[in-house]
C-alpha atoms as a PDB file:
ATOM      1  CA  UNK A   1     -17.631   6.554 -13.674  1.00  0.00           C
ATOM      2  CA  UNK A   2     -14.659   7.932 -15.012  1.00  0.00           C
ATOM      3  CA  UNK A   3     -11.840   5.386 -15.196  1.00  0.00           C
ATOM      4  CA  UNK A   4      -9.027   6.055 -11.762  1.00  0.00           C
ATOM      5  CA  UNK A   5      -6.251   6.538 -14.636  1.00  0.00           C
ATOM      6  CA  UNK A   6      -8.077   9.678 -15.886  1.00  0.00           C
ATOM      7  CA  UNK A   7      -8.782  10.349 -11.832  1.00  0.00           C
ATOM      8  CA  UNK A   8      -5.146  10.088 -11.045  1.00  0.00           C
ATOM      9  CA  UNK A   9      -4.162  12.570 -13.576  1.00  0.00           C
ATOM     10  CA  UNK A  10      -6.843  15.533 -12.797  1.00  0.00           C
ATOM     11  CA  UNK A  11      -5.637  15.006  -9.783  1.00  0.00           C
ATOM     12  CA  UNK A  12      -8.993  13.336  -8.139  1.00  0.00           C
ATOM     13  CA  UNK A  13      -7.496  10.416  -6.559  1.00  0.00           C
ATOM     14  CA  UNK A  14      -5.473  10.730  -3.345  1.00  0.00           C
ATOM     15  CA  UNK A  15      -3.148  11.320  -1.617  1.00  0.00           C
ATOM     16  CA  UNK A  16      -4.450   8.621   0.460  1.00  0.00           C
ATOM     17  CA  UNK A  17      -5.747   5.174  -0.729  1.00  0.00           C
ATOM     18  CA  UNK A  18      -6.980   3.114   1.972  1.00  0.00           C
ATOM     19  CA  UNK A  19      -5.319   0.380   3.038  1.00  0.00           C
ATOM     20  CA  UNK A  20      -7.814  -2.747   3.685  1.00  0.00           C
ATOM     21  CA  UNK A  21      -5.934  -5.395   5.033  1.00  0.00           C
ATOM     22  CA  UNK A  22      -7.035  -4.805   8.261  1.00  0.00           C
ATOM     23  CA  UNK A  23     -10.405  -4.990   7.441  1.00  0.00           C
ATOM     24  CA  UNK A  24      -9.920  -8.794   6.244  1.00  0.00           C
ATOM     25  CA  UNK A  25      -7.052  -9.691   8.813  1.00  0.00           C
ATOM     26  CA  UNK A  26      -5.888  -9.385  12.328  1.00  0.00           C
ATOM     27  CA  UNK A  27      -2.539  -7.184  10.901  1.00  0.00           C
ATOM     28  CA  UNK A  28       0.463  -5.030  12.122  1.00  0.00           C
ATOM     29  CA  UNK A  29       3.044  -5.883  14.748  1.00  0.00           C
ATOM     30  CA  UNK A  30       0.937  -2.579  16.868  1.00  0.00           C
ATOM     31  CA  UNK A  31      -2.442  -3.916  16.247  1.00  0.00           C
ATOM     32  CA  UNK A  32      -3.485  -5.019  19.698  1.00  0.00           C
ATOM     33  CA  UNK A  33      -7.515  -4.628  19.139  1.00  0.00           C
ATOM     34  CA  UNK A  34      -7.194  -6.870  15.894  1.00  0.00           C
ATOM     35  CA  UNK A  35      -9.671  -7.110  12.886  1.00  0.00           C
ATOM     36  CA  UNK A  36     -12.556  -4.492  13.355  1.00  0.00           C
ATOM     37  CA  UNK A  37     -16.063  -6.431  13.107  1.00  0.00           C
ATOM     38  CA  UNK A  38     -18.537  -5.773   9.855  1.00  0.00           C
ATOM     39  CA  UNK A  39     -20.199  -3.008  10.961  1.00  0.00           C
ATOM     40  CA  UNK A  40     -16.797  -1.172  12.120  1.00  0.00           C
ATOM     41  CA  UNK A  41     -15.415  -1.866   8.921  1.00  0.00           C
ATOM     42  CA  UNK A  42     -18.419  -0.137   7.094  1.00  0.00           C
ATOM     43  CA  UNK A  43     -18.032   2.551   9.545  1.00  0.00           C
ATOM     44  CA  UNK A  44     -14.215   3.082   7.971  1.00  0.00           C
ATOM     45  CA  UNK A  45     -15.423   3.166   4.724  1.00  0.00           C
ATOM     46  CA  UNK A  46     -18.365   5.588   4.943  1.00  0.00           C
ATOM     47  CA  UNK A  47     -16.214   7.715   7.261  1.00  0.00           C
ATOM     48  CA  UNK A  48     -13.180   7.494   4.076  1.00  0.00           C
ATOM     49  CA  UNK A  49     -15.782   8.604   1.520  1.00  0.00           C
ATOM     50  CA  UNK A  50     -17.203  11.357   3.049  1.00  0.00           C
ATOM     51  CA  UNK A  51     -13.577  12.538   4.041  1.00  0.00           C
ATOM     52  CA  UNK A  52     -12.248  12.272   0.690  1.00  0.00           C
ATOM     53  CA  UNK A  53     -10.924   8.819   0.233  1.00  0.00           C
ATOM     54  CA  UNK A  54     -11.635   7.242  -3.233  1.00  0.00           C
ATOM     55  CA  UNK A  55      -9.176   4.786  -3.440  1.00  0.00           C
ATOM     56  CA  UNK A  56      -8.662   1.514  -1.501  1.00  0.00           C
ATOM     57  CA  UNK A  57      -5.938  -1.258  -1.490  1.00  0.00           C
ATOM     58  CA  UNK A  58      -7.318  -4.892  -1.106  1.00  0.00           C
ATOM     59  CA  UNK A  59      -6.119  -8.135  -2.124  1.00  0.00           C
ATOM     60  CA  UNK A  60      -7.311 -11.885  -2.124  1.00  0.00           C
ATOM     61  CA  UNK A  61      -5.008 -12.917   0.589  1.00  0.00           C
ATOM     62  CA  UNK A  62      -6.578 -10.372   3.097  1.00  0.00           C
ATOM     63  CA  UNK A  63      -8.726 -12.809   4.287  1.00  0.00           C
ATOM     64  CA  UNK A  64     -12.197 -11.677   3.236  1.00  0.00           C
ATOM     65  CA  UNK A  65     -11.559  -8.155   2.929  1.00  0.00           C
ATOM     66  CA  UNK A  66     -12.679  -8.063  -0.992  1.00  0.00           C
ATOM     67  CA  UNK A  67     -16.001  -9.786   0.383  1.00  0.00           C
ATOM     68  CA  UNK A  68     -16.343  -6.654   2.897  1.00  0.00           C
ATOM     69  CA  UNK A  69     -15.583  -4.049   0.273  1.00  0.00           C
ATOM     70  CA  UNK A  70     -18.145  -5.537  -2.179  1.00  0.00           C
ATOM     71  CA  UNK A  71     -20.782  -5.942   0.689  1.00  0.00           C
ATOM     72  CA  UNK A  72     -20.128  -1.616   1.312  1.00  0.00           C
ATOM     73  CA  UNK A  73     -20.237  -1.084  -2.274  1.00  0.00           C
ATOM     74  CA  UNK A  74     -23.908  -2.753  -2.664  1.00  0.00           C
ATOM     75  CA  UNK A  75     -25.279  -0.988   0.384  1.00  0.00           C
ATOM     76  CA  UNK A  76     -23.715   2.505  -0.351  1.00  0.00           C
ATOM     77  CA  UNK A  77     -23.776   2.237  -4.378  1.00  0.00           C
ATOM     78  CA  UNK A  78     -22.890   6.468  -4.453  1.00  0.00           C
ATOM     79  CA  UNK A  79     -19.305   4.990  -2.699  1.00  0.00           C
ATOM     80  CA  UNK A  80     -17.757   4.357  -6.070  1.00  0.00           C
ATOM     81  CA  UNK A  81     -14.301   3.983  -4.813  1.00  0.00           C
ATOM     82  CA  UNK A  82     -11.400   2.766  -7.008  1.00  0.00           C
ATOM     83  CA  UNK A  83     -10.325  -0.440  -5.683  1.00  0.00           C
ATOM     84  CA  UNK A  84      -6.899  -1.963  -6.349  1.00  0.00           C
ATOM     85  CA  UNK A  85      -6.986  -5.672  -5.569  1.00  0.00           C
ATOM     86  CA  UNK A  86      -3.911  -8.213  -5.838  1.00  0.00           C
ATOM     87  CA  UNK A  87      -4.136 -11.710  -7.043  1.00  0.00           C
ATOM     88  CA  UNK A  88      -3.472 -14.661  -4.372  1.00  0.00           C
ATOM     89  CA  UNK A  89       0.169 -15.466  -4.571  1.00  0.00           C
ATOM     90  CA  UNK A  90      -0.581 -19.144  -4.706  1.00  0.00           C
ATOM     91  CA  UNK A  91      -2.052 -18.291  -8.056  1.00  0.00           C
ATOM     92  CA  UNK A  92      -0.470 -21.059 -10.844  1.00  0.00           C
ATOM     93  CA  UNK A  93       0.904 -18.034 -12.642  1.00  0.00           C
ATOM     94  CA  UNK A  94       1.649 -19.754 -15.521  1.00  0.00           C
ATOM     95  CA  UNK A  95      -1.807 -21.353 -15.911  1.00  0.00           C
ATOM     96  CA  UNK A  96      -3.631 -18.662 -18.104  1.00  0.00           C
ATOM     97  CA  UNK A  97      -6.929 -20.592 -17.011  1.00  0.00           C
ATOM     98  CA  UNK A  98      -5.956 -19.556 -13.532  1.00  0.00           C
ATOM     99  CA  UNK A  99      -5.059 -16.329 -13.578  1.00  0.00           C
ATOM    100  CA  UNK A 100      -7.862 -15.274 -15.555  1.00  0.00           C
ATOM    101  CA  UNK A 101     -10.593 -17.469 -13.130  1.00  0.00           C
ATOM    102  CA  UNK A 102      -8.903 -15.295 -10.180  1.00  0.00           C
ATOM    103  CA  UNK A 103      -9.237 -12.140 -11.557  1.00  0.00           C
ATOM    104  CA  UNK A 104     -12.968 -12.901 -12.074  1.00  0.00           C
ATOM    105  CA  UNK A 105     -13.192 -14.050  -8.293  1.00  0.00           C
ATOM    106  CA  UNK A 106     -12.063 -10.292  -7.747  1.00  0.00           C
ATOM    107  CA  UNK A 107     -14.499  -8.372  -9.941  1.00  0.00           C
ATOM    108  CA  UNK A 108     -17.486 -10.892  -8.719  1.00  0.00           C
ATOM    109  CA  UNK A 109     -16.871  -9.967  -4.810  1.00  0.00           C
ATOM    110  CA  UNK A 110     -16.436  -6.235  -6.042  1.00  0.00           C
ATOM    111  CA  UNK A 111     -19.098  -6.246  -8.221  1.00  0.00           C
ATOM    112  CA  UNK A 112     -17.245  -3.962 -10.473  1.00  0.00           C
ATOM    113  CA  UNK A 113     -13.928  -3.509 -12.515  1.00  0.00           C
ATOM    114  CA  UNK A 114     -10.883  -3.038 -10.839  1.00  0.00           C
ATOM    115  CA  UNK A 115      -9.062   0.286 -11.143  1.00  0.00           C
ATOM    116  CA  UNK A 116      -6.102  -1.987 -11.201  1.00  0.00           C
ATOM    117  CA  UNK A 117      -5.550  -5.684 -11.465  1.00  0.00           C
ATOM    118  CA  UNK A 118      -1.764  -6.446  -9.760  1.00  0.00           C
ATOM    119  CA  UNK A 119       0.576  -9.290  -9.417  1.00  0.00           C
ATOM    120  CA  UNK A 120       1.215 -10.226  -5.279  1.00  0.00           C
ATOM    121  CA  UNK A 121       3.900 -12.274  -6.254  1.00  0.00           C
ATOM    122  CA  UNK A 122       6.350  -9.960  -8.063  1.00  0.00           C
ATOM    123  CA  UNK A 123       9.334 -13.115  -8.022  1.00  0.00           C
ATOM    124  CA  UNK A 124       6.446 -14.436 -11.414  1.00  0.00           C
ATOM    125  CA  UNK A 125       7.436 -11.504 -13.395  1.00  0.00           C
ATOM    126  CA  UNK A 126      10.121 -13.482 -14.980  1.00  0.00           C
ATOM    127  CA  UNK A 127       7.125 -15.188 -16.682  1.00  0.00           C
ATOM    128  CA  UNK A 128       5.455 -12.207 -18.184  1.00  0.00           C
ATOM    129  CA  UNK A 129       6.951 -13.197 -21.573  1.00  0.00           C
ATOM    130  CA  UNK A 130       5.893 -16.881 -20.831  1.00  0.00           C
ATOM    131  CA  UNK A 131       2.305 -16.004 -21.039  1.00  0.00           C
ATOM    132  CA  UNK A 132       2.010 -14.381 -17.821  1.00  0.00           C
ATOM    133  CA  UNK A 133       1.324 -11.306 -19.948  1.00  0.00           C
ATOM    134  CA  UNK A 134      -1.416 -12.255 -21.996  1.00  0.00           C
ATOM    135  CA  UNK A 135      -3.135 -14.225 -19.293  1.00  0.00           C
ATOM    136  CA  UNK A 136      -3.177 -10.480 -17.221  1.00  0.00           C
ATOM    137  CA  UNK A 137      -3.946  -8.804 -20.659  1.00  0.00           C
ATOM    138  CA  UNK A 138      -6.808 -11.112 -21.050  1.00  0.00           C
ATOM    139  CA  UNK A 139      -8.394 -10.164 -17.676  1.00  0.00           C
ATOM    140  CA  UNK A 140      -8.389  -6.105 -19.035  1.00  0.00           C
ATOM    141  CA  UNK A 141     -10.341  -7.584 -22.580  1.00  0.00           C
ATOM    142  CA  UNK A 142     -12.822  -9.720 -20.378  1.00  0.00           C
ATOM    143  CA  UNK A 143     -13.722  -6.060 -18.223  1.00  0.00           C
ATOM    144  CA  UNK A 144     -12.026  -7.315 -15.052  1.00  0.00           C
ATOM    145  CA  UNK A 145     -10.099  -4.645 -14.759  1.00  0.00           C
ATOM    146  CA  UNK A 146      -8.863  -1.113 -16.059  1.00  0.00           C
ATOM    147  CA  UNK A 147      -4.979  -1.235 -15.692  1.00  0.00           C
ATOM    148  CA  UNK A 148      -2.354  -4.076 -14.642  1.00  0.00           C
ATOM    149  CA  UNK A 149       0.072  -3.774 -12.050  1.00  0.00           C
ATOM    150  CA  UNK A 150       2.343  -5.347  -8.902  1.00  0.00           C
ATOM    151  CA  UNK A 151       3.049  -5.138  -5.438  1.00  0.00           C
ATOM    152  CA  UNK A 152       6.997  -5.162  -5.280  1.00  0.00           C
ATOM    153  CA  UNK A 153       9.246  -5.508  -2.218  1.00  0.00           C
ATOM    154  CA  UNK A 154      12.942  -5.090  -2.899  1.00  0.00           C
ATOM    155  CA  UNK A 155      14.293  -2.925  -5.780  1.00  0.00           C
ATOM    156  CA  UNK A 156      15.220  -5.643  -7.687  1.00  0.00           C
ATOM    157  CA  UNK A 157      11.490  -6.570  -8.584  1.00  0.00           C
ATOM    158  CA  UNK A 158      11.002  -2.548  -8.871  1.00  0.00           C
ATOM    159  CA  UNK A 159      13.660  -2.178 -11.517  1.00  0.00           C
ATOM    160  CA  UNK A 160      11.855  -5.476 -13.564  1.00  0.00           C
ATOM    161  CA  UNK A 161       8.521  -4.349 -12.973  1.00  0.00           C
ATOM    162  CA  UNK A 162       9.538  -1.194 -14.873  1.00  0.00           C
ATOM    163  CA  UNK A 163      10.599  -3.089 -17.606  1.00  0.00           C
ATOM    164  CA  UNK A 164       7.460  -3.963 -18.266  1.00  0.00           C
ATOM    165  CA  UNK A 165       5.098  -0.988 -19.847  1.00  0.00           C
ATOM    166  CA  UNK A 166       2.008  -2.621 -19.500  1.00  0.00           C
ATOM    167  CA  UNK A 167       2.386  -2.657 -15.632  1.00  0.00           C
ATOM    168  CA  UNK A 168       0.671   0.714 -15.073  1.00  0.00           C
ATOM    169  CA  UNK A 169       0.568   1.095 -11.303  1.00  0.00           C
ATOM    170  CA  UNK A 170       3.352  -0.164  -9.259  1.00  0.00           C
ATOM    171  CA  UNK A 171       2.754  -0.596  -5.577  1.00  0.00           C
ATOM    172  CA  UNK A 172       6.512  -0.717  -3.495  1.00  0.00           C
ATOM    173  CA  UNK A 173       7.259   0.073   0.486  1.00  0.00           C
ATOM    174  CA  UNK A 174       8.948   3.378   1.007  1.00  0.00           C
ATOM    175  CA  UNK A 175       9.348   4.856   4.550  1.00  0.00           C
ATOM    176  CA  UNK A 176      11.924   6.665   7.060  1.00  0.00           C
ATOM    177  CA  UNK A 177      13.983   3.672   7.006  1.00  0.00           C
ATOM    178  CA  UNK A 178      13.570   1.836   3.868  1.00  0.00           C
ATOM    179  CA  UNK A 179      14.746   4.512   1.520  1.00  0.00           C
ATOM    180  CA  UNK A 180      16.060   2.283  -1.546  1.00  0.00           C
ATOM    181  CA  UNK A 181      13.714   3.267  -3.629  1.00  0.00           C
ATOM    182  CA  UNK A 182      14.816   6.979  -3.662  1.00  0.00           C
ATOM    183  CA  UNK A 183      18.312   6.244  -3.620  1.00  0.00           C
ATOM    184  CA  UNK A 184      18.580   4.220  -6.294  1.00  0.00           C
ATOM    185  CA  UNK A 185      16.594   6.586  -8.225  1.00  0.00           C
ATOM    186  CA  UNK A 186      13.849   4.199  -9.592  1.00  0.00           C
ATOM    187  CA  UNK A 187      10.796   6.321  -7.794  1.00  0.00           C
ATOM    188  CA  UNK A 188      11.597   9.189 -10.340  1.00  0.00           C
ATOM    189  CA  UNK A 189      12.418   6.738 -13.235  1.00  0.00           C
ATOM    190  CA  UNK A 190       9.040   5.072 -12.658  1.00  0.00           C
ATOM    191  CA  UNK A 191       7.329   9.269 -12.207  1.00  0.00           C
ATOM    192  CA  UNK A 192       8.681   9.710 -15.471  1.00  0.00           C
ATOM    193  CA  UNK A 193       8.027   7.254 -17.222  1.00  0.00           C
ATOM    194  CA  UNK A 194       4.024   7.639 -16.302  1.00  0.00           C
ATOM    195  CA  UNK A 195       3.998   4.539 -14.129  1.00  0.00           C
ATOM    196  CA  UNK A 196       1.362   5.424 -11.026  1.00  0.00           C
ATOM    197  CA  UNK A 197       3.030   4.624  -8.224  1.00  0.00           C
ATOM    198  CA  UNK A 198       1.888   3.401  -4.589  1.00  0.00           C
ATOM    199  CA  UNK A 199       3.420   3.842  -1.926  1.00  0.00           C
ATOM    200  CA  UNK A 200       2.930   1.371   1.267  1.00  0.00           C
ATOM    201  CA  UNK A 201       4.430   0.626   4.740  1.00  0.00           C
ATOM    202  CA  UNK A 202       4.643   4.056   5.543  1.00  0.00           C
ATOM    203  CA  UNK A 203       4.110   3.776   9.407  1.00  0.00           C
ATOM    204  CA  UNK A 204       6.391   0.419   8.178  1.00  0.00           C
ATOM    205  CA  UNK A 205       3.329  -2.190   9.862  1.00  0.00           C
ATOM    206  CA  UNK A 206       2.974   0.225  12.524  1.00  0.00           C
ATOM    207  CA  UNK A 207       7.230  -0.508  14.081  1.00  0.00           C
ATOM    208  CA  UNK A 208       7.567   3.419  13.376  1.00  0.00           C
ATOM    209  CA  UNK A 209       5.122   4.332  16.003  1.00  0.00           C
ATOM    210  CA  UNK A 210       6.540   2.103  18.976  1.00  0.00           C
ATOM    211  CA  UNK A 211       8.469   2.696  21.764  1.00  0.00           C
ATOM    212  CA  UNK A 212      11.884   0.949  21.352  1.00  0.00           C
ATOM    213  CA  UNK A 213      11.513  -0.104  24.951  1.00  0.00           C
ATOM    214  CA  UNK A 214       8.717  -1.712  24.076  1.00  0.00           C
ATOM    215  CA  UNK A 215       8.481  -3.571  21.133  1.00  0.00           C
ATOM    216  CA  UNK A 216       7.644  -7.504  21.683  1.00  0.00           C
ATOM    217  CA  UNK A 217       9.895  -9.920  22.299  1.00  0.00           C
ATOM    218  CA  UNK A 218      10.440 -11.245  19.042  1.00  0.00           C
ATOM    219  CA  UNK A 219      10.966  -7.937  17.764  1.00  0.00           C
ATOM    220  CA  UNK A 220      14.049  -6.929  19.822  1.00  0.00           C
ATOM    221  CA  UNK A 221      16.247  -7.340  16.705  1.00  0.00           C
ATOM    222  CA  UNK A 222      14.758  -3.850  15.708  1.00  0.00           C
ATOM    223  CA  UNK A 223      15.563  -1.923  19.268  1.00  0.00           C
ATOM    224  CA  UNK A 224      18.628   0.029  17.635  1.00  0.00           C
ATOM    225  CA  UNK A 225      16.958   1.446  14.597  1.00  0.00           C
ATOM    226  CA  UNK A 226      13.900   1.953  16.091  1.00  0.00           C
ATOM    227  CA  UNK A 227      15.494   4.127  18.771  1.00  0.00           C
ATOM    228  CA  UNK A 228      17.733   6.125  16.762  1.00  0.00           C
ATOM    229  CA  UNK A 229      14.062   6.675  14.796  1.00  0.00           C
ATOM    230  CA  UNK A 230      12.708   8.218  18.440  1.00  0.00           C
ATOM    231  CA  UNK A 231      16.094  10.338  19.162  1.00  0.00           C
ATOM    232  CA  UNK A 232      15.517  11.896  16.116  1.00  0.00           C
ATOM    233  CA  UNK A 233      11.926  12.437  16.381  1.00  0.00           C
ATOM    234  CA  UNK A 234      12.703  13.789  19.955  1.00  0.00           C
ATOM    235  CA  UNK A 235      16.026  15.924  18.417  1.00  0.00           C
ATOM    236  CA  UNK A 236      13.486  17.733  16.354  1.00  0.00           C
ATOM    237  CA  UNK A 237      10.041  18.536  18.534  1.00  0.00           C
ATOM    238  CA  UNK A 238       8.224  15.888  16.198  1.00  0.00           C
ATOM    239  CA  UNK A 239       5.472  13.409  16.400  1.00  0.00           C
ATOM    240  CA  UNK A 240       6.823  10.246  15.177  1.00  0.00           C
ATOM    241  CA  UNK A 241       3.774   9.557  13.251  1.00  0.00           C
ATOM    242  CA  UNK A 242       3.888  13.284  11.562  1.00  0.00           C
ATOM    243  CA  UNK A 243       7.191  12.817  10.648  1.00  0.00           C
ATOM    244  CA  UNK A 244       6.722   9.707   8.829  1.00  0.00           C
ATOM    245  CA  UNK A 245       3.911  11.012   6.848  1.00  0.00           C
ATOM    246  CA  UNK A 246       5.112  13.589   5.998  1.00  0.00           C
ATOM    247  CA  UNK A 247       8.687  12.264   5.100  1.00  0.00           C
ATOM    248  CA  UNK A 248       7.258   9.919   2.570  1.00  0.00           C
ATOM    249  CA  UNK A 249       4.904  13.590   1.155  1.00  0.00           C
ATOM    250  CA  UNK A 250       7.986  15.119   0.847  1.00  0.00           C
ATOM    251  CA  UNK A 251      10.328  13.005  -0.693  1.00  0.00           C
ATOM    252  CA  UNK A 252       8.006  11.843  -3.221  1.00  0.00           C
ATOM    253  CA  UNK A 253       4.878  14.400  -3.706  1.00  0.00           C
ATOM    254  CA  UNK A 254       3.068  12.792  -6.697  1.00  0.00           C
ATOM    255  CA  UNK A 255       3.073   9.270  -5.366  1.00  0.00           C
ATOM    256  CA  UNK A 256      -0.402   7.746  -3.832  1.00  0.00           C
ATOM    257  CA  UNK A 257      -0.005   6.627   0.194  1.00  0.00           C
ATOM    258  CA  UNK A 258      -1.799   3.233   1.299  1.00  0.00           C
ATOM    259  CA  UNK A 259      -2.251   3.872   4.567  1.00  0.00           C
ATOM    260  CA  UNK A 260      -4.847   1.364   6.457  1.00  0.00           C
ATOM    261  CA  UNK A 261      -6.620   1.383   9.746  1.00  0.00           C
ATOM    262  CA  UNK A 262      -8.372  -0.653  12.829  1.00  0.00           C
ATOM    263  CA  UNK A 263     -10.644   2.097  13.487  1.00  0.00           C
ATOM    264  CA  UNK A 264     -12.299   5.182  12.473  1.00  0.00           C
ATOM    265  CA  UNK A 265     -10.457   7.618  14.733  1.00  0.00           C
ATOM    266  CA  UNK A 266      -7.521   6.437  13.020  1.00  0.00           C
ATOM    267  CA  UNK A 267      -8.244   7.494   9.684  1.00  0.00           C
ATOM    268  CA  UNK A 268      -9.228  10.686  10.938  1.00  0.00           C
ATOM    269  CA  UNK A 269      -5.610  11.210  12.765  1.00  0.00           C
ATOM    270  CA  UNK A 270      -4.353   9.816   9.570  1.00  0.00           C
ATOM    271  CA  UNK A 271      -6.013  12.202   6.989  1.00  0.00           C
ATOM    272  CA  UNK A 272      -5.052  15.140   9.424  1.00  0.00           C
ATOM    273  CA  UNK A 273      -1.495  13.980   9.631  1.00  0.00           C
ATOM    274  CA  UNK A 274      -1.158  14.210   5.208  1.00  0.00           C
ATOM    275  CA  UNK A 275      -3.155  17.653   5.448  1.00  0.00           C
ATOM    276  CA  UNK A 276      -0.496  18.757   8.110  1.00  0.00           C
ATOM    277  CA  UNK A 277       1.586  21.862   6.913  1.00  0.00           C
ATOM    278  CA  UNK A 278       3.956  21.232  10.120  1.00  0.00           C
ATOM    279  CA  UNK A 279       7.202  19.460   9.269  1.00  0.00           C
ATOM    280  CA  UNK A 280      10.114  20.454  10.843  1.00  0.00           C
ATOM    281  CA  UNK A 281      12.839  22.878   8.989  1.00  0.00           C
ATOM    282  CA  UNK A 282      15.464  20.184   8.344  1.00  0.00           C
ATOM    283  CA  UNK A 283      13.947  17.113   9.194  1.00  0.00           C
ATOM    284  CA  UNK A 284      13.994  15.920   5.740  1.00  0.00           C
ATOM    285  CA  UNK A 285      17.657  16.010   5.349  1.00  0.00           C
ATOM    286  CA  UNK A 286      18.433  14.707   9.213  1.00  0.00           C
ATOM    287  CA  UNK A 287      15.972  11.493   8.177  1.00  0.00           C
ATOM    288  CA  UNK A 288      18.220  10.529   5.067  1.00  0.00           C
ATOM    289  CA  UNK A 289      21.304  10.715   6.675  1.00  0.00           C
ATOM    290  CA  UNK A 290      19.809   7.887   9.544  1.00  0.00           C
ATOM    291  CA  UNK A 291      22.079   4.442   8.137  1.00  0.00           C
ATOM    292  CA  UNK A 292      19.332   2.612   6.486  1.00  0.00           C
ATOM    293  CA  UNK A 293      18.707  -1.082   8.652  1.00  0.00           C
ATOM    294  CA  UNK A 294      19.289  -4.520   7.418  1.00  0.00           C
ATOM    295  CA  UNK A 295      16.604  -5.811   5.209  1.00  0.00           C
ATOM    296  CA  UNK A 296      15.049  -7.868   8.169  1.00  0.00           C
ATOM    297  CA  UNK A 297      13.898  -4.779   9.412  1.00  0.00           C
ATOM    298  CA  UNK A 298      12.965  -3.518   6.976  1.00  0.00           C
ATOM    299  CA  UNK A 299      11.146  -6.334   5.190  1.00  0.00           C
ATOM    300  CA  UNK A 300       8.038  -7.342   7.337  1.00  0.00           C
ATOM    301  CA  UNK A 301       7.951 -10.508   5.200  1.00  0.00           C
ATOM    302  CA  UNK A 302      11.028 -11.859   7.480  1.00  0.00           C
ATOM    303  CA  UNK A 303       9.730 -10.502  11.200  1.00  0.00           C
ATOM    304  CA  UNK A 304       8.808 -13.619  13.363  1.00  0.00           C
ATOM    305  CA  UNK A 305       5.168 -15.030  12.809  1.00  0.00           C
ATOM    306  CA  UNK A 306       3.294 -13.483  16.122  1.00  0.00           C
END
């Protein structure tokens, strides 16, 4: 199979890599139906393939969603997705012994190299000179994977991730109204500097897609952004969900979207949203000039445990 770097670059890979969490986890603050059973989940993935799909997003804290993914790619061998997997965060990063005995727990549940091997906890970078590196470096020599990379949440960890050259794929949250990434300009450092990057939380756990009126309880905190989100939407003759699609296509065409899913319906709505030519005359420009949230918001990481 020809390695996802080479993919990436012809242009074979994307936009859309599948998001998997749900597969492996009840997830999102919309989720209602939660995890979809085995069979559902194979459902997902044949449905992806056949619609295009050849990348997917896992990790080792998505409950046993590598497991799943390994169990499709033994019963539909032709499925040769690249899968992106992230190390447990709990991981002793600076055991060597550790990092490279989770990496193998990866590429024996895949039964296969990973496109890309990444970091969940971006705070270890600061250890990448410690040893950190050549434990990840390690996991590439033994076959484990093809390329290295992270899963980043605030610029901060963006901006040290790129400091790093052997971090190939960088995986960050960009949406309507977490923009920071743009702003500061470190998307189109990390473009041109060849860096694939990964876009996530573009329906932002699924709070982009609710009614401000009525979001749970312990969500209320979000009421005002989310709102001015739906006035805009409404200004404009927009569904919210096309709009934040195609937002994140816009602002930042070459970057890969994980975009995950309960249900196959879903990922068809999903793949016809990024296909959609409709988007608004101006609704670009309106979207960047909405006042970007506090990070609570905008951070799932520090929403209320459901």
């Amino acid at each position: 199979m020809t390695s996802f770097v080479q993919c990436h670059e012809l242009g074979r890979v994307g936009p859309m890599v599948l998001g998997a969490v749900q597969l492996g986890l009840n997830y999102g603050v919309a989720n209602n139906a939660g995890k979809p059973s085995r069979e559902s989940a194979h459902e997902i993935l044949c449905m992806a393939w056949l619609r295009g799909v050849r990348a997917i997003d896992t990790a080792q804290a998505y409950g046993d969603s590598e497991a799943i993914i390994g169990e499709h790619l033994e019963r539909y061998p032709d499925h040769s997705f690249h899968i992106f997997s992230k190390i447990n965060p709990g991981v002793d990063h600076r055991d060597a012994s550790s990092v490279l005995n989770a990496a193998r727990s990866s590429y024996q549940r895949i039964a296969k190299p990973l496109a890309s091997l990444m970091m969940h906890n971006a705070d270890a970078l600061h250890l990448w000179d410690e040893g950190l590196g050549q434990a990840m470096k390690r996991c590439l020599d033994a076959g484990f994977a093809e390329t290295l990379g992270v899963s980043i949440y605030t610029p901060e960890q963006f901006r040290a991730a790129l400091s790093i050259p052997e971090l190939r794929v960088i995986q960050a949250p960009f949406n309507v109204l977490d923009r920071r990434l743009l702003e500061s300009g470190l998307l189109e450092r990390a473009l041109d500097a060849g860096r694939v990057v990964v876009l996530r939380s573009v329906y932002l756990q699924g709070l982009l897609l609710m009614d401000a009126d009525q979001l749970p309880v312990p969500m209320h905190f979000a009421a005002e952004d989310v709102r001015g989100w739906e006035n805009l939407c409404a200004s404009h003759d927009c569904a919210k969900a096309l709009a934040a699609i195609q937002y994140v296509r816009h602002a930042v065409p070459n970057a890969l979207l994980v975009i995950g899913c309960e249900r196959t319906d879903q990922l068809l709505a999903n793949l016809s949203l990024l296909a959609s030519p409709a988007f608004p005359a101006g609704m670009k420009e309106a979207i960047e000039s909405l006042k970007m949230p506090d990070e609570r918001v905008i951070n799932p990481s520090l929403w209320p445990k459901r």
